[in-house]
N, C-alpha and C. Protein backbone atom coordinates (compact mmCIF):
# COMPACT_ATOMS: atom_id res chain seq x y z
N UNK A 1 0.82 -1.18 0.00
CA UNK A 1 0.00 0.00 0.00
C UNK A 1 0.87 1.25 0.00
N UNK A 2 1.80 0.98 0.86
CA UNK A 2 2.99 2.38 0.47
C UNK A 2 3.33 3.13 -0.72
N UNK A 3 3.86 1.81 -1.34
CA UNK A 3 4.19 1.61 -2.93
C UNK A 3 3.07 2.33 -4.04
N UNK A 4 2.03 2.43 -3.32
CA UNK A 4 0.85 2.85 -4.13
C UNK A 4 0.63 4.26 -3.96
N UNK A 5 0.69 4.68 -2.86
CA UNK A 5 1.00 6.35 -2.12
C UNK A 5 1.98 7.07 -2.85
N UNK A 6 3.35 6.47 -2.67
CA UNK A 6 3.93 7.11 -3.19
C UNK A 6 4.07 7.40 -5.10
N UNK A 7 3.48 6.12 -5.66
CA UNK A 7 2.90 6.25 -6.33
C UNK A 7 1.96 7.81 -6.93
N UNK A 8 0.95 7.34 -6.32
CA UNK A 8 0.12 8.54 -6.49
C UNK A 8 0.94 10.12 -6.11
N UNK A 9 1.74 10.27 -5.08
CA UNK A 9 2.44 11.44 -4.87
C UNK A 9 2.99 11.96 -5.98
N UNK A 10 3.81 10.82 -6.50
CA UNK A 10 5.04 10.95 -7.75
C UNK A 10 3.55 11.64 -8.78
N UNK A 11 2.57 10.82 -9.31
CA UNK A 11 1.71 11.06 -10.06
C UNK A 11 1.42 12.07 -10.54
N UNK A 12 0.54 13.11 -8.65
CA UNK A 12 0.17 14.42 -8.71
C UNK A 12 1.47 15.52 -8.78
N UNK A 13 2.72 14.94 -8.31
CA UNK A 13 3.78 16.41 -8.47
C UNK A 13 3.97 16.38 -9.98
N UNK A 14 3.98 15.01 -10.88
CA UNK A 14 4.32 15.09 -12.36
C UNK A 14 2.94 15.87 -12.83
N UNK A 15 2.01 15.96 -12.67
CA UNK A 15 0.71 16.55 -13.31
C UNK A 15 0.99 17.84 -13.10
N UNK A 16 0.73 18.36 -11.87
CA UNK A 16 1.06 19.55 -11.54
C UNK A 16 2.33 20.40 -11.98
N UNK A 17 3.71 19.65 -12.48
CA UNK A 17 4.62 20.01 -13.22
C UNK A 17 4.07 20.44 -14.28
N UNK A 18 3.89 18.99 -14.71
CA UNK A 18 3.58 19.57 -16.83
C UNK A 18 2.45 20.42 -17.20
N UNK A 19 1.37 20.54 -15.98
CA UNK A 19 0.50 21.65 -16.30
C UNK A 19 1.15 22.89 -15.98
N UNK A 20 1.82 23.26 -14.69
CA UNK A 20 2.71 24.53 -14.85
C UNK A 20 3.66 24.44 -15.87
N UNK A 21 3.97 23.82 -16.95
CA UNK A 21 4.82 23.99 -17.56
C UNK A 21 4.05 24.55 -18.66
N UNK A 22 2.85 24.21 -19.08
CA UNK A 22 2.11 24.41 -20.38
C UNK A 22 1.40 25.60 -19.88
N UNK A 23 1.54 26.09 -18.76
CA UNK A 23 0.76 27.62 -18.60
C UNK A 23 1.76 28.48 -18.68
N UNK A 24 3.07 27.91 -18.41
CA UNK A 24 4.34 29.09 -18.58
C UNK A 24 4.28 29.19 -20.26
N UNK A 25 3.89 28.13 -20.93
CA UNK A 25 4.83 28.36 -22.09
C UNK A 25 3.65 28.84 -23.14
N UNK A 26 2.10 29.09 -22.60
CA UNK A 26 1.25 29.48 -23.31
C UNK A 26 0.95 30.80 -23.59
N UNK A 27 0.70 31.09 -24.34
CA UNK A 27 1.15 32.95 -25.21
C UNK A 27 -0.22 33.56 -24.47
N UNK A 28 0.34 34.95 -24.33
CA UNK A 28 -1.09 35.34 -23.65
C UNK A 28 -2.22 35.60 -24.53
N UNK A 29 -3.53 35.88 -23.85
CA UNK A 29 -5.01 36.19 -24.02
C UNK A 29 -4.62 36.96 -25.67
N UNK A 30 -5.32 36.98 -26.27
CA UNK A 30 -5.34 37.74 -27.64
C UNK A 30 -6.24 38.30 -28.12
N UNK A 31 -6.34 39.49 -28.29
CA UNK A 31 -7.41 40.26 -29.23
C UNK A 31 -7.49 39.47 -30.59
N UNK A 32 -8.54 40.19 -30.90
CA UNK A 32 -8.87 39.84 -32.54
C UNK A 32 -8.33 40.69 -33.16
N UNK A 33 -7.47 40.03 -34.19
CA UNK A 33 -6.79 41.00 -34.87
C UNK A 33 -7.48 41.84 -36.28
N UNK A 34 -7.38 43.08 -36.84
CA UNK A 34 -8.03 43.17 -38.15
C UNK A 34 -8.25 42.39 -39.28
N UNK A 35 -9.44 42.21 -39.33
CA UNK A 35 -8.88 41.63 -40.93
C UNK A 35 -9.05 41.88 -42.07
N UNK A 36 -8.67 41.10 -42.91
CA UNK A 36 -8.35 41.88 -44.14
C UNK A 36 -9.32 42.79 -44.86
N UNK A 37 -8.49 44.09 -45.47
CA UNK A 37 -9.36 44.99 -45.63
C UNK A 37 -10.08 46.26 -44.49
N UNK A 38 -9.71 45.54 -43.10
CA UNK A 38 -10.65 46.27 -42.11
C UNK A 38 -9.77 47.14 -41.16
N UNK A 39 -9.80 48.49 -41.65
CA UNK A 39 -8.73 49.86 -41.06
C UNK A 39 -10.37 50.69 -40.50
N UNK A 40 -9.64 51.17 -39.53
CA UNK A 40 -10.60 52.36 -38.95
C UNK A 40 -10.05 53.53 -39.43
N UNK A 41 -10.83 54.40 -40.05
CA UNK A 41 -11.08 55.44 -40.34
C UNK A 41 -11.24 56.75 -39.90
N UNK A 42 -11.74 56.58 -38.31
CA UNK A 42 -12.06 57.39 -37.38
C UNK A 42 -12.47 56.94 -36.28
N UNK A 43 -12.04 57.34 -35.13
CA UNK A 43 -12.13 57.07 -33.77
C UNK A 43 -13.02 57.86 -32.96
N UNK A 44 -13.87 57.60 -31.72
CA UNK A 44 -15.16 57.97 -31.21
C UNK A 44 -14.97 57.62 -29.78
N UNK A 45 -14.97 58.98 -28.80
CA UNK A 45 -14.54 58.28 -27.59
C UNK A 45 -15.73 59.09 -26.87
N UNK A 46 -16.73 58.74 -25.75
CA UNK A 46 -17.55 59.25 -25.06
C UNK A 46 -16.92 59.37 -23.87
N UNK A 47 -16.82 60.46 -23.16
CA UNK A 47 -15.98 60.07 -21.85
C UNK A 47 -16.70 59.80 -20.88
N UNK A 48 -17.97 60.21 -20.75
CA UNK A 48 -18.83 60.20 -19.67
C UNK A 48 -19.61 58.77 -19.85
N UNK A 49 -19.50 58.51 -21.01
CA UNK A 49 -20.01 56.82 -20.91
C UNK A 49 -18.55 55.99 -20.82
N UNK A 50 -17.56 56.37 -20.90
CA UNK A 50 -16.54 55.29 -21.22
C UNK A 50 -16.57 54.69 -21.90
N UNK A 51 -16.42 54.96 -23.58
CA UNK A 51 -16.50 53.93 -24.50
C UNK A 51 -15.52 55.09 -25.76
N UNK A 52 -15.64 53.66 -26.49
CA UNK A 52 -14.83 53.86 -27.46
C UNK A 52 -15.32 53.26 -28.80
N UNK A 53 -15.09 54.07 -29.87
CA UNK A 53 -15.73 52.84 -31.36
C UNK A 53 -14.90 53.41 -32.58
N UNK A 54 -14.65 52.22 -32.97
CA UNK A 54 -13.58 52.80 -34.10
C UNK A 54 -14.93 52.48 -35.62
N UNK A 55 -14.66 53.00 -36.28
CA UNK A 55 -15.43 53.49 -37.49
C UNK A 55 -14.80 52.98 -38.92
N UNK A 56 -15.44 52.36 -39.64
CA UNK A 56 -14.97 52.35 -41.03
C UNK A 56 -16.11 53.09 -42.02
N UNK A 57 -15.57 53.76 -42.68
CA UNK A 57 -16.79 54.14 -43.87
C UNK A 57 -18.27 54.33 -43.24
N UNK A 58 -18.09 55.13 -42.05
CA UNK A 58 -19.14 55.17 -41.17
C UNK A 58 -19.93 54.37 -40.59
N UNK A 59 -19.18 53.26 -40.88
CA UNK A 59 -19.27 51.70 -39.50
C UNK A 59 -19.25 51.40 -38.43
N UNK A 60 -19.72 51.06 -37.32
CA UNK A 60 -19.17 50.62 -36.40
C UNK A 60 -18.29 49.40 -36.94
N UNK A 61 -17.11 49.16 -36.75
CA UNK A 61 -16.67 47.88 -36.66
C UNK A 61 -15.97 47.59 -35.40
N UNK A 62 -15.72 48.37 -34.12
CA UNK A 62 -15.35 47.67 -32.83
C UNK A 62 -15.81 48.91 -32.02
N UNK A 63 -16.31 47.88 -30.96
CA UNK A 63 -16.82 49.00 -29.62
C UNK A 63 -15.88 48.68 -28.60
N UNK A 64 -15.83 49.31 -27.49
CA UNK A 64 -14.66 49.24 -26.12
C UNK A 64 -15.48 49.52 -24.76
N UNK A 65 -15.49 49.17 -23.73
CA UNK A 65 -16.27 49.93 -22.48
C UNK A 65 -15.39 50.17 -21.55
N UNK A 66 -15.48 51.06 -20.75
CA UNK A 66 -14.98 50.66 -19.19
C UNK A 66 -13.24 51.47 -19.44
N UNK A 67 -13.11 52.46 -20.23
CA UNK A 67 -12.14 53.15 -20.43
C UNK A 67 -11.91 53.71 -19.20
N UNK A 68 -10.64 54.39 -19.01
CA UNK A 68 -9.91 54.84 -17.58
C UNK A 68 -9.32 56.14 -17.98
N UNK A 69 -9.49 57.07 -16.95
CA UNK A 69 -8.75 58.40 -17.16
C UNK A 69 -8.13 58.95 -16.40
N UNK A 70 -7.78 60.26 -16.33
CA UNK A 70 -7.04 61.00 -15.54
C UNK A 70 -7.46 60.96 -13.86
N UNK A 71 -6.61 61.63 -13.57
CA UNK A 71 -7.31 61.46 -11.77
C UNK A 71 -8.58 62.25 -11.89
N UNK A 72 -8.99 63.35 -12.36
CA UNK A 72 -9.69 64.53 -12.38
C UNK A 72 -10.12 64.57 -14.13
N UNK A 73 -11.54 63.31 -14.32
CA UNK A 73 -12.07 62.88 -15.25
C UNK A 73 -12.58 63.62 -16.16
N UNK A 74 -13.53 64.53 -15.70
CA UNK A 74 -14.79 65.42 -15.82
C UNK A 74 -13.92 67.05 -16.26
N UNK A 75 -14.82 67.34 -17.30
CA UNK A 75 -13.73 68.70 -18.09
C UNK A 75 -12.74 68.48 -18.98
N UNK A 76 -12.13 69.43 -19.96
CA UNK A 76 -11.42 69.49 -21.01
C UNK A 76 -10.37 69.36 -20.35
N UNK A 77 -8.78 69.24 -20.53
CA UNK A 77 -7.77 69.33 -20.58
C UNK A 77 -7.09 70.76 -21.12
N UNK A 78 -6.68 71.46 -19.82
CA UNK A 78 -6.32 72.98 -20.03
C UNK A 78 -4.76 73.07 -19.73
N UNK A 79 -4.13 72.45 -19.17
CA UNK A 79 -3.29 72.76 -18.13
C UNK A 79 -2.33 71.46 -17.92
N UNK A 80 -1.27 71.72 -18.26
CA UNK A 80 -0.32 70.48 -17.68
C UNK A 80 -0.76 70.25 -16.57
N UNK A 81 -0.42 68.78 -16.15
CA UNK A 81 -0.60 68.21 -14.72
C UNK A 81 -2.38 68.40 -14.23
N UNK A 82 -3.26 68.61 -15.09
CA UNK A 82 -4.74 69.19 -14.22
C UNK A 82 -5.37 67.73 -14.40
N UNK A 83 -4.70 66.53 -14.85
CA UNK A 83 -5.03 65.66 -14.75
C UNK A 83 -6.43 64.69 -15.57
N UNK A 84 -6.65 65.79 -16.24
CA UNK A 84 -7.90 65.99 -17.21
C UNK A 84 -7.06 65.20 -18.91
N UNK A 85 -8.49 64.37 -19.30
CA UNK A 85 -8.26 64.18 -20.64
C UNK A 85 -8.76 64.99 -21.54
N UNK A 86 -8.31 65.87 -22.74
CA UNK A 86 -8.67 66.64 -23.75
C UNK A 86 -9.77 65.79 -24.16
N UNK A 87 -10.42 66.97 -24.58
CA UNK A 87 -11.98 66.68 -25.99
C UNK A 87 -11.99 67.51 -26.57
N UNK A 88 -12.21 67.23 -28.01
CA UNK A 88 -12.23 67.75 -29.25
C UNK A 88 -12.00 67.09 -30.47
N UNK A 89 -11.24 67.72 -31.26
CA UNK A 89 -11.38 66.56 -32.44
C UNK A 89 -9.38 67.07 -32.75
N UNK A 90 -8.48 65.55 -32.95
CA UNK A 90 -7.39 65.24 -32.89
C UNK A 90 -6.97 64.74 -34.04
N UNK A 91 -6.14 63.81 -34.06
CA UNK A 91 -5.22 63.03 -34.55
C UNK A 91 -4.45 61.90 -33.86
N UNK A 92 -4.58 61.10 -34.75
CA UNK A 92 -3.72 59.75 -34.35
C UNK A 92 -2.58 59.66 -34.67
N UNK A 93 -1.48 60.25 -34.24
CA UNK A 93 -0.02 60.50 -35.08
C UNK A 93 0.70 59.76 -35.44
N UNK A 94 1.03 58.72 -34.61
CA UNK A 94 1.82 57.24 -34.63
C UNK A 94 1.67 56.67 -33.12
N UNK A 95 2.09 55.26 -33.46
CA UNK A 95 1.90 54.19 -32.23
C UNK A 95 3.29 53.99 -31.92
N UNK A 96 3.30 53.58 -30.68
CA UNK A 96 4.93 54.08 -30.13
C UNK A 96 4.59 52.33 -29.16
N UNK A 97 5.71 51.35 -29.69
CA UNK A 97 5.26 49.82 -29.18
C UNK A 97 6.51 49.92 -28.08
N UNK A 98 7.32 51.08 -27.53
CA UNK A 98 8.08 51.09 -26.92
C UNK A 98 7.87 52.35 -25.58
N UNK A 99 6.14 52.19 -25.26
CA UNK A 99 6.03 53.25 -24.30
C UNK A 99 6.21 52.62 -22.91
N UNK A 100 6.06 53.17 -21.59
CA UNK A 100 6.16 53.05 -20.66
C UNK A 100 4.48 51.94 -20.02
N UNK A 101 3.32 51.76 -21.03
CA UNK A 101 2.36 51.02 -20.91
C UNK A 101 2.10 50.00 -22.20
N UNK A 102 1.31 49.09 -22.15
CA UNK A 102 1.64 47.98 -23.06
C UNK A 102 0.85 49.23 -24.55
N UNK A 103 1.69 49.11 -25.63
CA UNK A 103 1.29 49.79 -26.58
C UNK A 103 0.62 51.09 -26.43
N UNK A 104 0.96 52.27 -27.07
CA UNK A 104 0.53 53.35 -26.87
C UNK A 104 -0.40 54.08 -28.58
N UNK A 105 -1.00 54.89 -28.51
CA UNK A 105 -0.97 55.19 -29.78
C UNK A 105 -1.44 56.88 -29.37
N UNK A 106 -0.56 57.78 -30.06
CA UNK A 106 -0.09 59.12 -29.40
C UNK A 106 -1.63 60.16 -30.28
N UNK A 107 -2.02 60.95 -29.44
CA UNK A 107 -3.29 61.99 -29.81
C UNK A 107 -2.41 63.35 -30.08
N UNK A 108 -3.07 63.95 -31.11
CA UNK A 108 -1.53 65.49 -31.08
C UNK A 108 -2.39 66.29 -30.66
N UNK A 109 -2.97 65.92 -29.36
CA UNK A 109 -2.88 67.34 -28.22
C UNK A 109 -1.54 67.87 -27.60
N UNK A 110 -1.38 69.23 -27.64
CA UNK A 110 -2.43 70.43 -27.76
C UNK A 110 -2.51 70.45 -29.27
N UNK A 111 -3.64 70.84 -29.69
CA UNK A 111 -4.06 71.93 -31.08
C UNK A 111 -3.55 73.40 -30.87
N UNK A 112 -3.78 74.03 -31.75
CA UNK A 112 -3.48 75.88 -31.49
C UNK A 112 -4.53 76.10 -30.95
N UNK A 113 -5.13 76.13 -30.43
CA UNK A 113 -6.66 76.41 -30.17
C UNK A 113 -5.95 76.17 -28.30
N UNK A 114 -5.89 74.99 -27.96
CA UNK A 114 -5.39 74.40 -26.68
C UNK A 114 -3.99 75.61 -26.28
N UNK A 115 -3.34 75.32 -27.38
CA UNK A 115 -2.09 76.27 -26.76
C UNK A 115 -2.33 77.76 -26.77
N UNK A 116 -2.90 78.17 -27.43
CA UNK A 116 -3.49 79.54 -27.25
C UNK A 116 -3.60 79.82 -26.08
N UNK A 117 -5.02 79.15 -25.40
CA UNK A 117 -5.84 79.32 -24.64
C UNK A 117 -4.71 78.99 -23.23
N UNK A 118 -3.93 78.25 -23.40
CA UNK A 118 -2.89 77.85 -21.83
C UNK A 118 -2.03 79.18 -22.07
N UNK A 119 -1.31 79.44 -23.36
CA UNK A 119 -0.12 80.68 -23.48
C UNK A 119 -1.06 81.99 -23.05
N UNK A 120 -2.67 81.82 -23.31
CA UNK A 120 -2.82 83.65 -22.61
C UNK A 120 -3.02 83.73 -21.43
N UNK A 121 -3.07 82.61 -20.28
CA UNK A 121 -2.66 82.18 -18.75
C UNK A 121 -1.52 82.19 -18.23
N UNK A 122 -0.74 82.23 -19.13
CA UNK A 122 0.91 82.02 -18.97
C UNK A 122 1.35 80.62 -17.81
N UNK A 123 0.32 79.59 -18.85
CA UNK A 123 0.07 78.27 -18.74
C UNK A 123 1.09 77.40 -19.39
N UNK A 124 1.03 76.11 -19.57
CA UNK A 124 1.56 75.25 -20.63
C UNK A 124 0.35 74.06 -20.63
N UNK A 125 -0.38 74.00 -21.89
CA UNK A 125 -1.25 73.27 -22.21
C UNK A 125 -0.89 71.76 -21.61
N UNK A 126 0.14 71.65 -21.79
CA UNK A 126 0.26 69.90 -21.33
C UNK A 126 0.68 69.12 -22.68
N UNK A 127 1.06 68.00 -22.49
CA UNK A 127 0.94 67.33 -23.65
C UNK A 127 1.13 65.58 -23.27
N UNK A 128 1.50 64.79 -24.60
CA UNK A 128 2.05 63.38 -24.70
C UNK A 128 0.65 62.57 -24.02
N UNK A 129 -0.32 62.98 -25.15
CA UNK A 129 -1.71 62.15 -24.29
C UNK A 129 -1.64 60.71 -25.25
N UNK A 130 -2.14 59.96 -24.99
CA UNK A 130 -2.19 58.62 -25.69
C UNK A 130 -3.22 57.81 -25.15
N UNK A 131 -3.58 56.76 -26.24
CA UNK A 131 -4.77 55.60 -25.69
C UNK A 131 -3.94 54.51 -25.44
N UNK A 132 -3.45 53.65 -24.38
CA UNK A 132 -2.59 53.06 -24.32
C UNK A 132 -3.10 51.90 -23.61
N UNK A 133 -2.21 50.73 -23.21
CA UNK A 133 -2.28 49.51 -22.18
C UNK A 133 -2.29 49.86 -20.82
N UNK A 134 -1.85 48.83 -20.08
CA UNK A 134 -1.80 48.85 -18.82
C UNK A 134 -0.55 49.08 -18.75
N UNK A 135 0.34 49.62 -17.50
CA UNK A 135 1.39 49.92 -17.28
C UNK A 135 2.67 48.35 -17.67
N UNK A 136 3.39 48.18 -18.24
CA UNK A 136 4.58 47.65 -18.37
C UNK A 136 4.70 46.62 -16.86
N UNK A 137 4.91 45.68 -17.10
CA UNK A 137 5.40 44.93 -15.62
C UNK A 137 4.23 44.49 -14.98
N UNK A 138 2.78 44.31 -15.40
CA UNK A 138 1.96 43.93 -14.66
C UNK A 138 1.90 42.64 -15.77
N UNK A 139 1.06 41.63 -15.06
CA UNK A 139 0.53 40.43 -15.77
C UNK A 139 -0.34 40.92 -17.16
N UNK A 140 -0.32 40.62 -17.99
CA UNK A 140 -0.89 41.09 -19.33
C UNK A 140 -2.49 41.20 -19.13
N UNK A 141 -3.25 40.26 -18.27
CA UNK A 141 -4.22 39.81 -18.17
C UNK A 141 -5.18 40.97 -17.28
N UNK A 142 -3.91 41.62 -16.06
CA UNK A 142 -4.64 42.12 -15.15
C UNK A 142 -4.89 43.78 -15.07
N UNK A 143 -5.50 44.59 -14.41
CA UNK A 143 -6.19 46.12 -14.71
C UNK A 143 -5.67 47.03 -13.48
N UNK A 144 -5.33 48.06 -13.72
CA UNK A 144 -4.80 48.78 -12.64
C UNK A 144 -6.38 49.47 -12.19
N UNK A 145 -6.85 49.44 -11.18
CA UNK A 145 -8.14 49.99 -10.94
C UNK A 145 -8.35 51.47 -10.84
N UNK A 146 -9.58 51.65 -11.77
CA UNK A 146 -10.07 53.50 -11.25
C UNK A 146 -9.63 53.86 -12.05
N UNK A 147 -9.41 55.72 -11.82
CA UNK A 147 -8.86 56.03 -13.12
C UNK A 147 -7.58 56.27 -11.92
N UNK A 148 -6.63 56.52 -13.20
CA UNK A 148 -5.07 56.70 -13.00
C UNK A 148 -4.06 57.13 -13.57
N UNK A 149 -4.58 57.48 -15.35
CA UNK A 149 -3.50 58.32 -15.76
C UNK A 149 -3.22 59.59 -15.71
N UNK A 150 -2.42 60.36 -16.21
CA UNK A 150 -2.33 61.50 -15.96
C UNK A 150 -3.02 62.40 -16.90
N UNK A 151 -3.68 61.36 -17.60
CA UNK A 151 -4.72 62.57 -18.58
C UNK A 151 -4.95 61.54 -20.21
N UNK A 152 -4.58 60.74 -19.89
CA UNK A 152 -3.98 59.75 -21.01
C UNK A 152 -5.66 59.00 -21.11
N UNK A 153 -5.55 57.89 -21.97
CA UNK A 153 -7.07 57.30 -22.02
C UNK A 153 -6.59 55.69 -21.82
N UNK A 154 -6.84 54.96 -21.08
CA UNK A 154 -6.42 53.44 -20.62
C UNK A 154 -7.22 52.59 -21.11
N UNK A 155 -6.95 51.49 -21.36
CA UNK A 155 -7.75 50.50 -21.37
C UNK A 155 -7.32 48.78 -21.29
N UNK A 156 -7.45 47.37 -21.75
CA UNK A 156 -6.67 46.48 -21.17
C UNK A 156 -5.61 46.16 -22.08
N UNK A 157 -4.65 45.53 -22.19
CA UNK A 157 -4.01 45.22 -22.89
C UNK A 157 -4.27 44.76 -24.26
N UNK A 158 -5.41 43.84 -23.78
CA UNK A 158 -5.96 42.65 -24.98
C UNK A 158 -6.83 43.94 -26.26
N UNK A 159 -7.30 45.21 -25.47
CA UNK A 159 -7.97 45.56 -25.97
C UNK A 159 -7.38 46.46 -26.90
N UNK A 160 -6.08 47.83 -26.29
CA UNK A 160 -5.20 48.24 -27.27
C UNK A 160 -4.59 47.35 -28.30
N UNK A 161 -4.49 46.16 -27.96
CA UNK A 161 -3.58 45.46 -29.14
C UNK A 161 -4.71 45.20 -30.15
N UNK A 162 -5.24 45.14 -30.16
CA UNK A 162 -6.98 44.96 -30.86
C UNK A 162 -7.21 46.39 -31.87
N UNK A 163 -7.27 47.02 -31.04
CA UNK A 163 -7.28 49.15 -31.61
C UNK A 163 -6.10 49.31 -32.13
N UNK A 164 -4.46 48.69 -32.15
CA UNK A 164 -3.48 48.79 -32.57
C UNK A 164 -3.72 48.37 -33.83
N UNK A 165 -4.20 47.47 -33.91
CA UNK A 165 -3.90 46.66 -35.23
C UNK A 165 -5.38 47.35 -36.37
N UNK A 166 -5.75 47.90 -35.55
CA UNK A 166 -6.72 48.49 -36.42
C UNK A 166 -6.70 49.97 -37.29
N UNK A 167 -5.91 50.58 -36.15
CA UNK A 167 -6.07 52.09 -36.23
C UNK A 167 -4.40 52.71 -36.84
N UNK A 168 -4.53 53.18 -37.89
CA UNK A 168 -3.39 53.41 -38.92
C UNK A 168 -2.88 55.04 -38.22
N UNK A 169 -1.93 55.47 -38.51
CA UNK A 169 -1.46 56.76 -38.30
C UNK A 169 -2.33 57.48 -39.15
N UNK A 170 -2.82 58.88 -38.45
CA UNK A 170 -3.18 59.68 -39.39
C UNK A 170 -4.62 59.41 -38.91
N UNK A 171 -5.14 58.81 -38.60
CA UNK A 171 -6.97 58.58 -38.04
C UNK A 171 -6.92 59.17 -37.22
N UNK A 172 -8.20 60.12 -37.56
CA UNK A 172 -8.95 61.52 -36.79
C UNK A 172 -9.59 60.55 -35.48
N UNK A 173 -9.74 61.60 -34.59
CA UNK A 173 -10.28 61.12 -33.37
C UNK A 173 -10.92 62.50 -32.63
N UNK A 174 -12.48 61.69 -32.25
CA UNK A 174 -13.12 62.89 -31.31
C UNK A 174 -13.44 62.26 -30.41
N UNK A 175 -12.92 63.47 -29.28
CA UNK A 175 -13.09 62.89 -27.55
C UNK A 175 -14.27 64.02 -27.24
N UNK A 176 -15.26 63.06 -27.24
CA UNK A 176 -16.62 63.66 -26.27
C UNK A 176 -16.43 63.52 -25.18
N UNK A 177 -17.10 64.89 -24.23
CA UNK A 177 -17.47 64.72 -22.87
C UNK A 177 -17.81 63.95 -22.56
């Protein structure tokens, strides 16, 4: 009966091996990638609902929920550091796969309009806003809670890599209240 115990011991540490081995070596969670033919055109962000929809030829072809913002949500973006995300209508300039959060893709706030309005305060509008991942160094899978960027627009990993592969340089973007 010993023989059989240890048995079974040997059994469950080999199971429990080769299943931690096949969860180390399995690629993470994955968005759907574009497919062929399918570029967004224009980007659609509600802030007060938290959502997001990228557009083809006046399509919906992907929706987003549950977006994350600055500490201080509510209002335009006036002011370096006020912690506020800009609204208005932008640009998608380029995607930067080497930011400080998993994939970034950069908004060219300020406009002249933005810098105007901070330079006759003897302000500085702020800048380097982006729709990006979760911060670098967390599990791919998991969400930093609340809002938390500094003015930036968040969302999960799975989901920028999804909007990455969709959204080309040069796609207009309007951030609604």
């Amino acid at each position: 009966m010993r023989y059989g115990g240890e048995a079974m011991r040997f059994a469950a540490i080999s199971f429990c091996l080769l299943a931690a081995a096949l969860l180390l070596s399995a690629p993470p969670a994955q968005a759907q990638e574009a497919r062929a033919g399918e570029r967004a055109d224009f980007v659609l962000i509600d802030k007060s609902d938290r959502k997001l929809w990228l557009y083809q030829d006046g399509k919906v072809i992907r929706a987003y929920s549950g977006l994350q913002y600055g500490d201080a949500p509510v209002g335009h973006k006036q002011f370096e550091g006020d912690e506020r995300t800009p609204e208005g209508r932008y640009t998608i300039s380029y995607g930067n796969e080497q930011s400080s959060y998993y994939l970034s893709l950069y908004i060219d706030y300020p406009n002249a309009q933005d810098r105007a309005f901070a330079n006759a305060r003897g302000r500085s509008p702020g800048g380097l806003i982006f729709i990006h991942g979760q911060p670098n160094g967390l599990p791919f899978d998991a969400r930093v809670p609340g809002d938390w960027t500094d003015g930036c627009i968040a969302m999960s990993n799975a989901e920028i890599a999804e909007v990455w592969s969709l959204v080309p340089d040069g796609t207009p973007i309007e951030i609604r209240p």
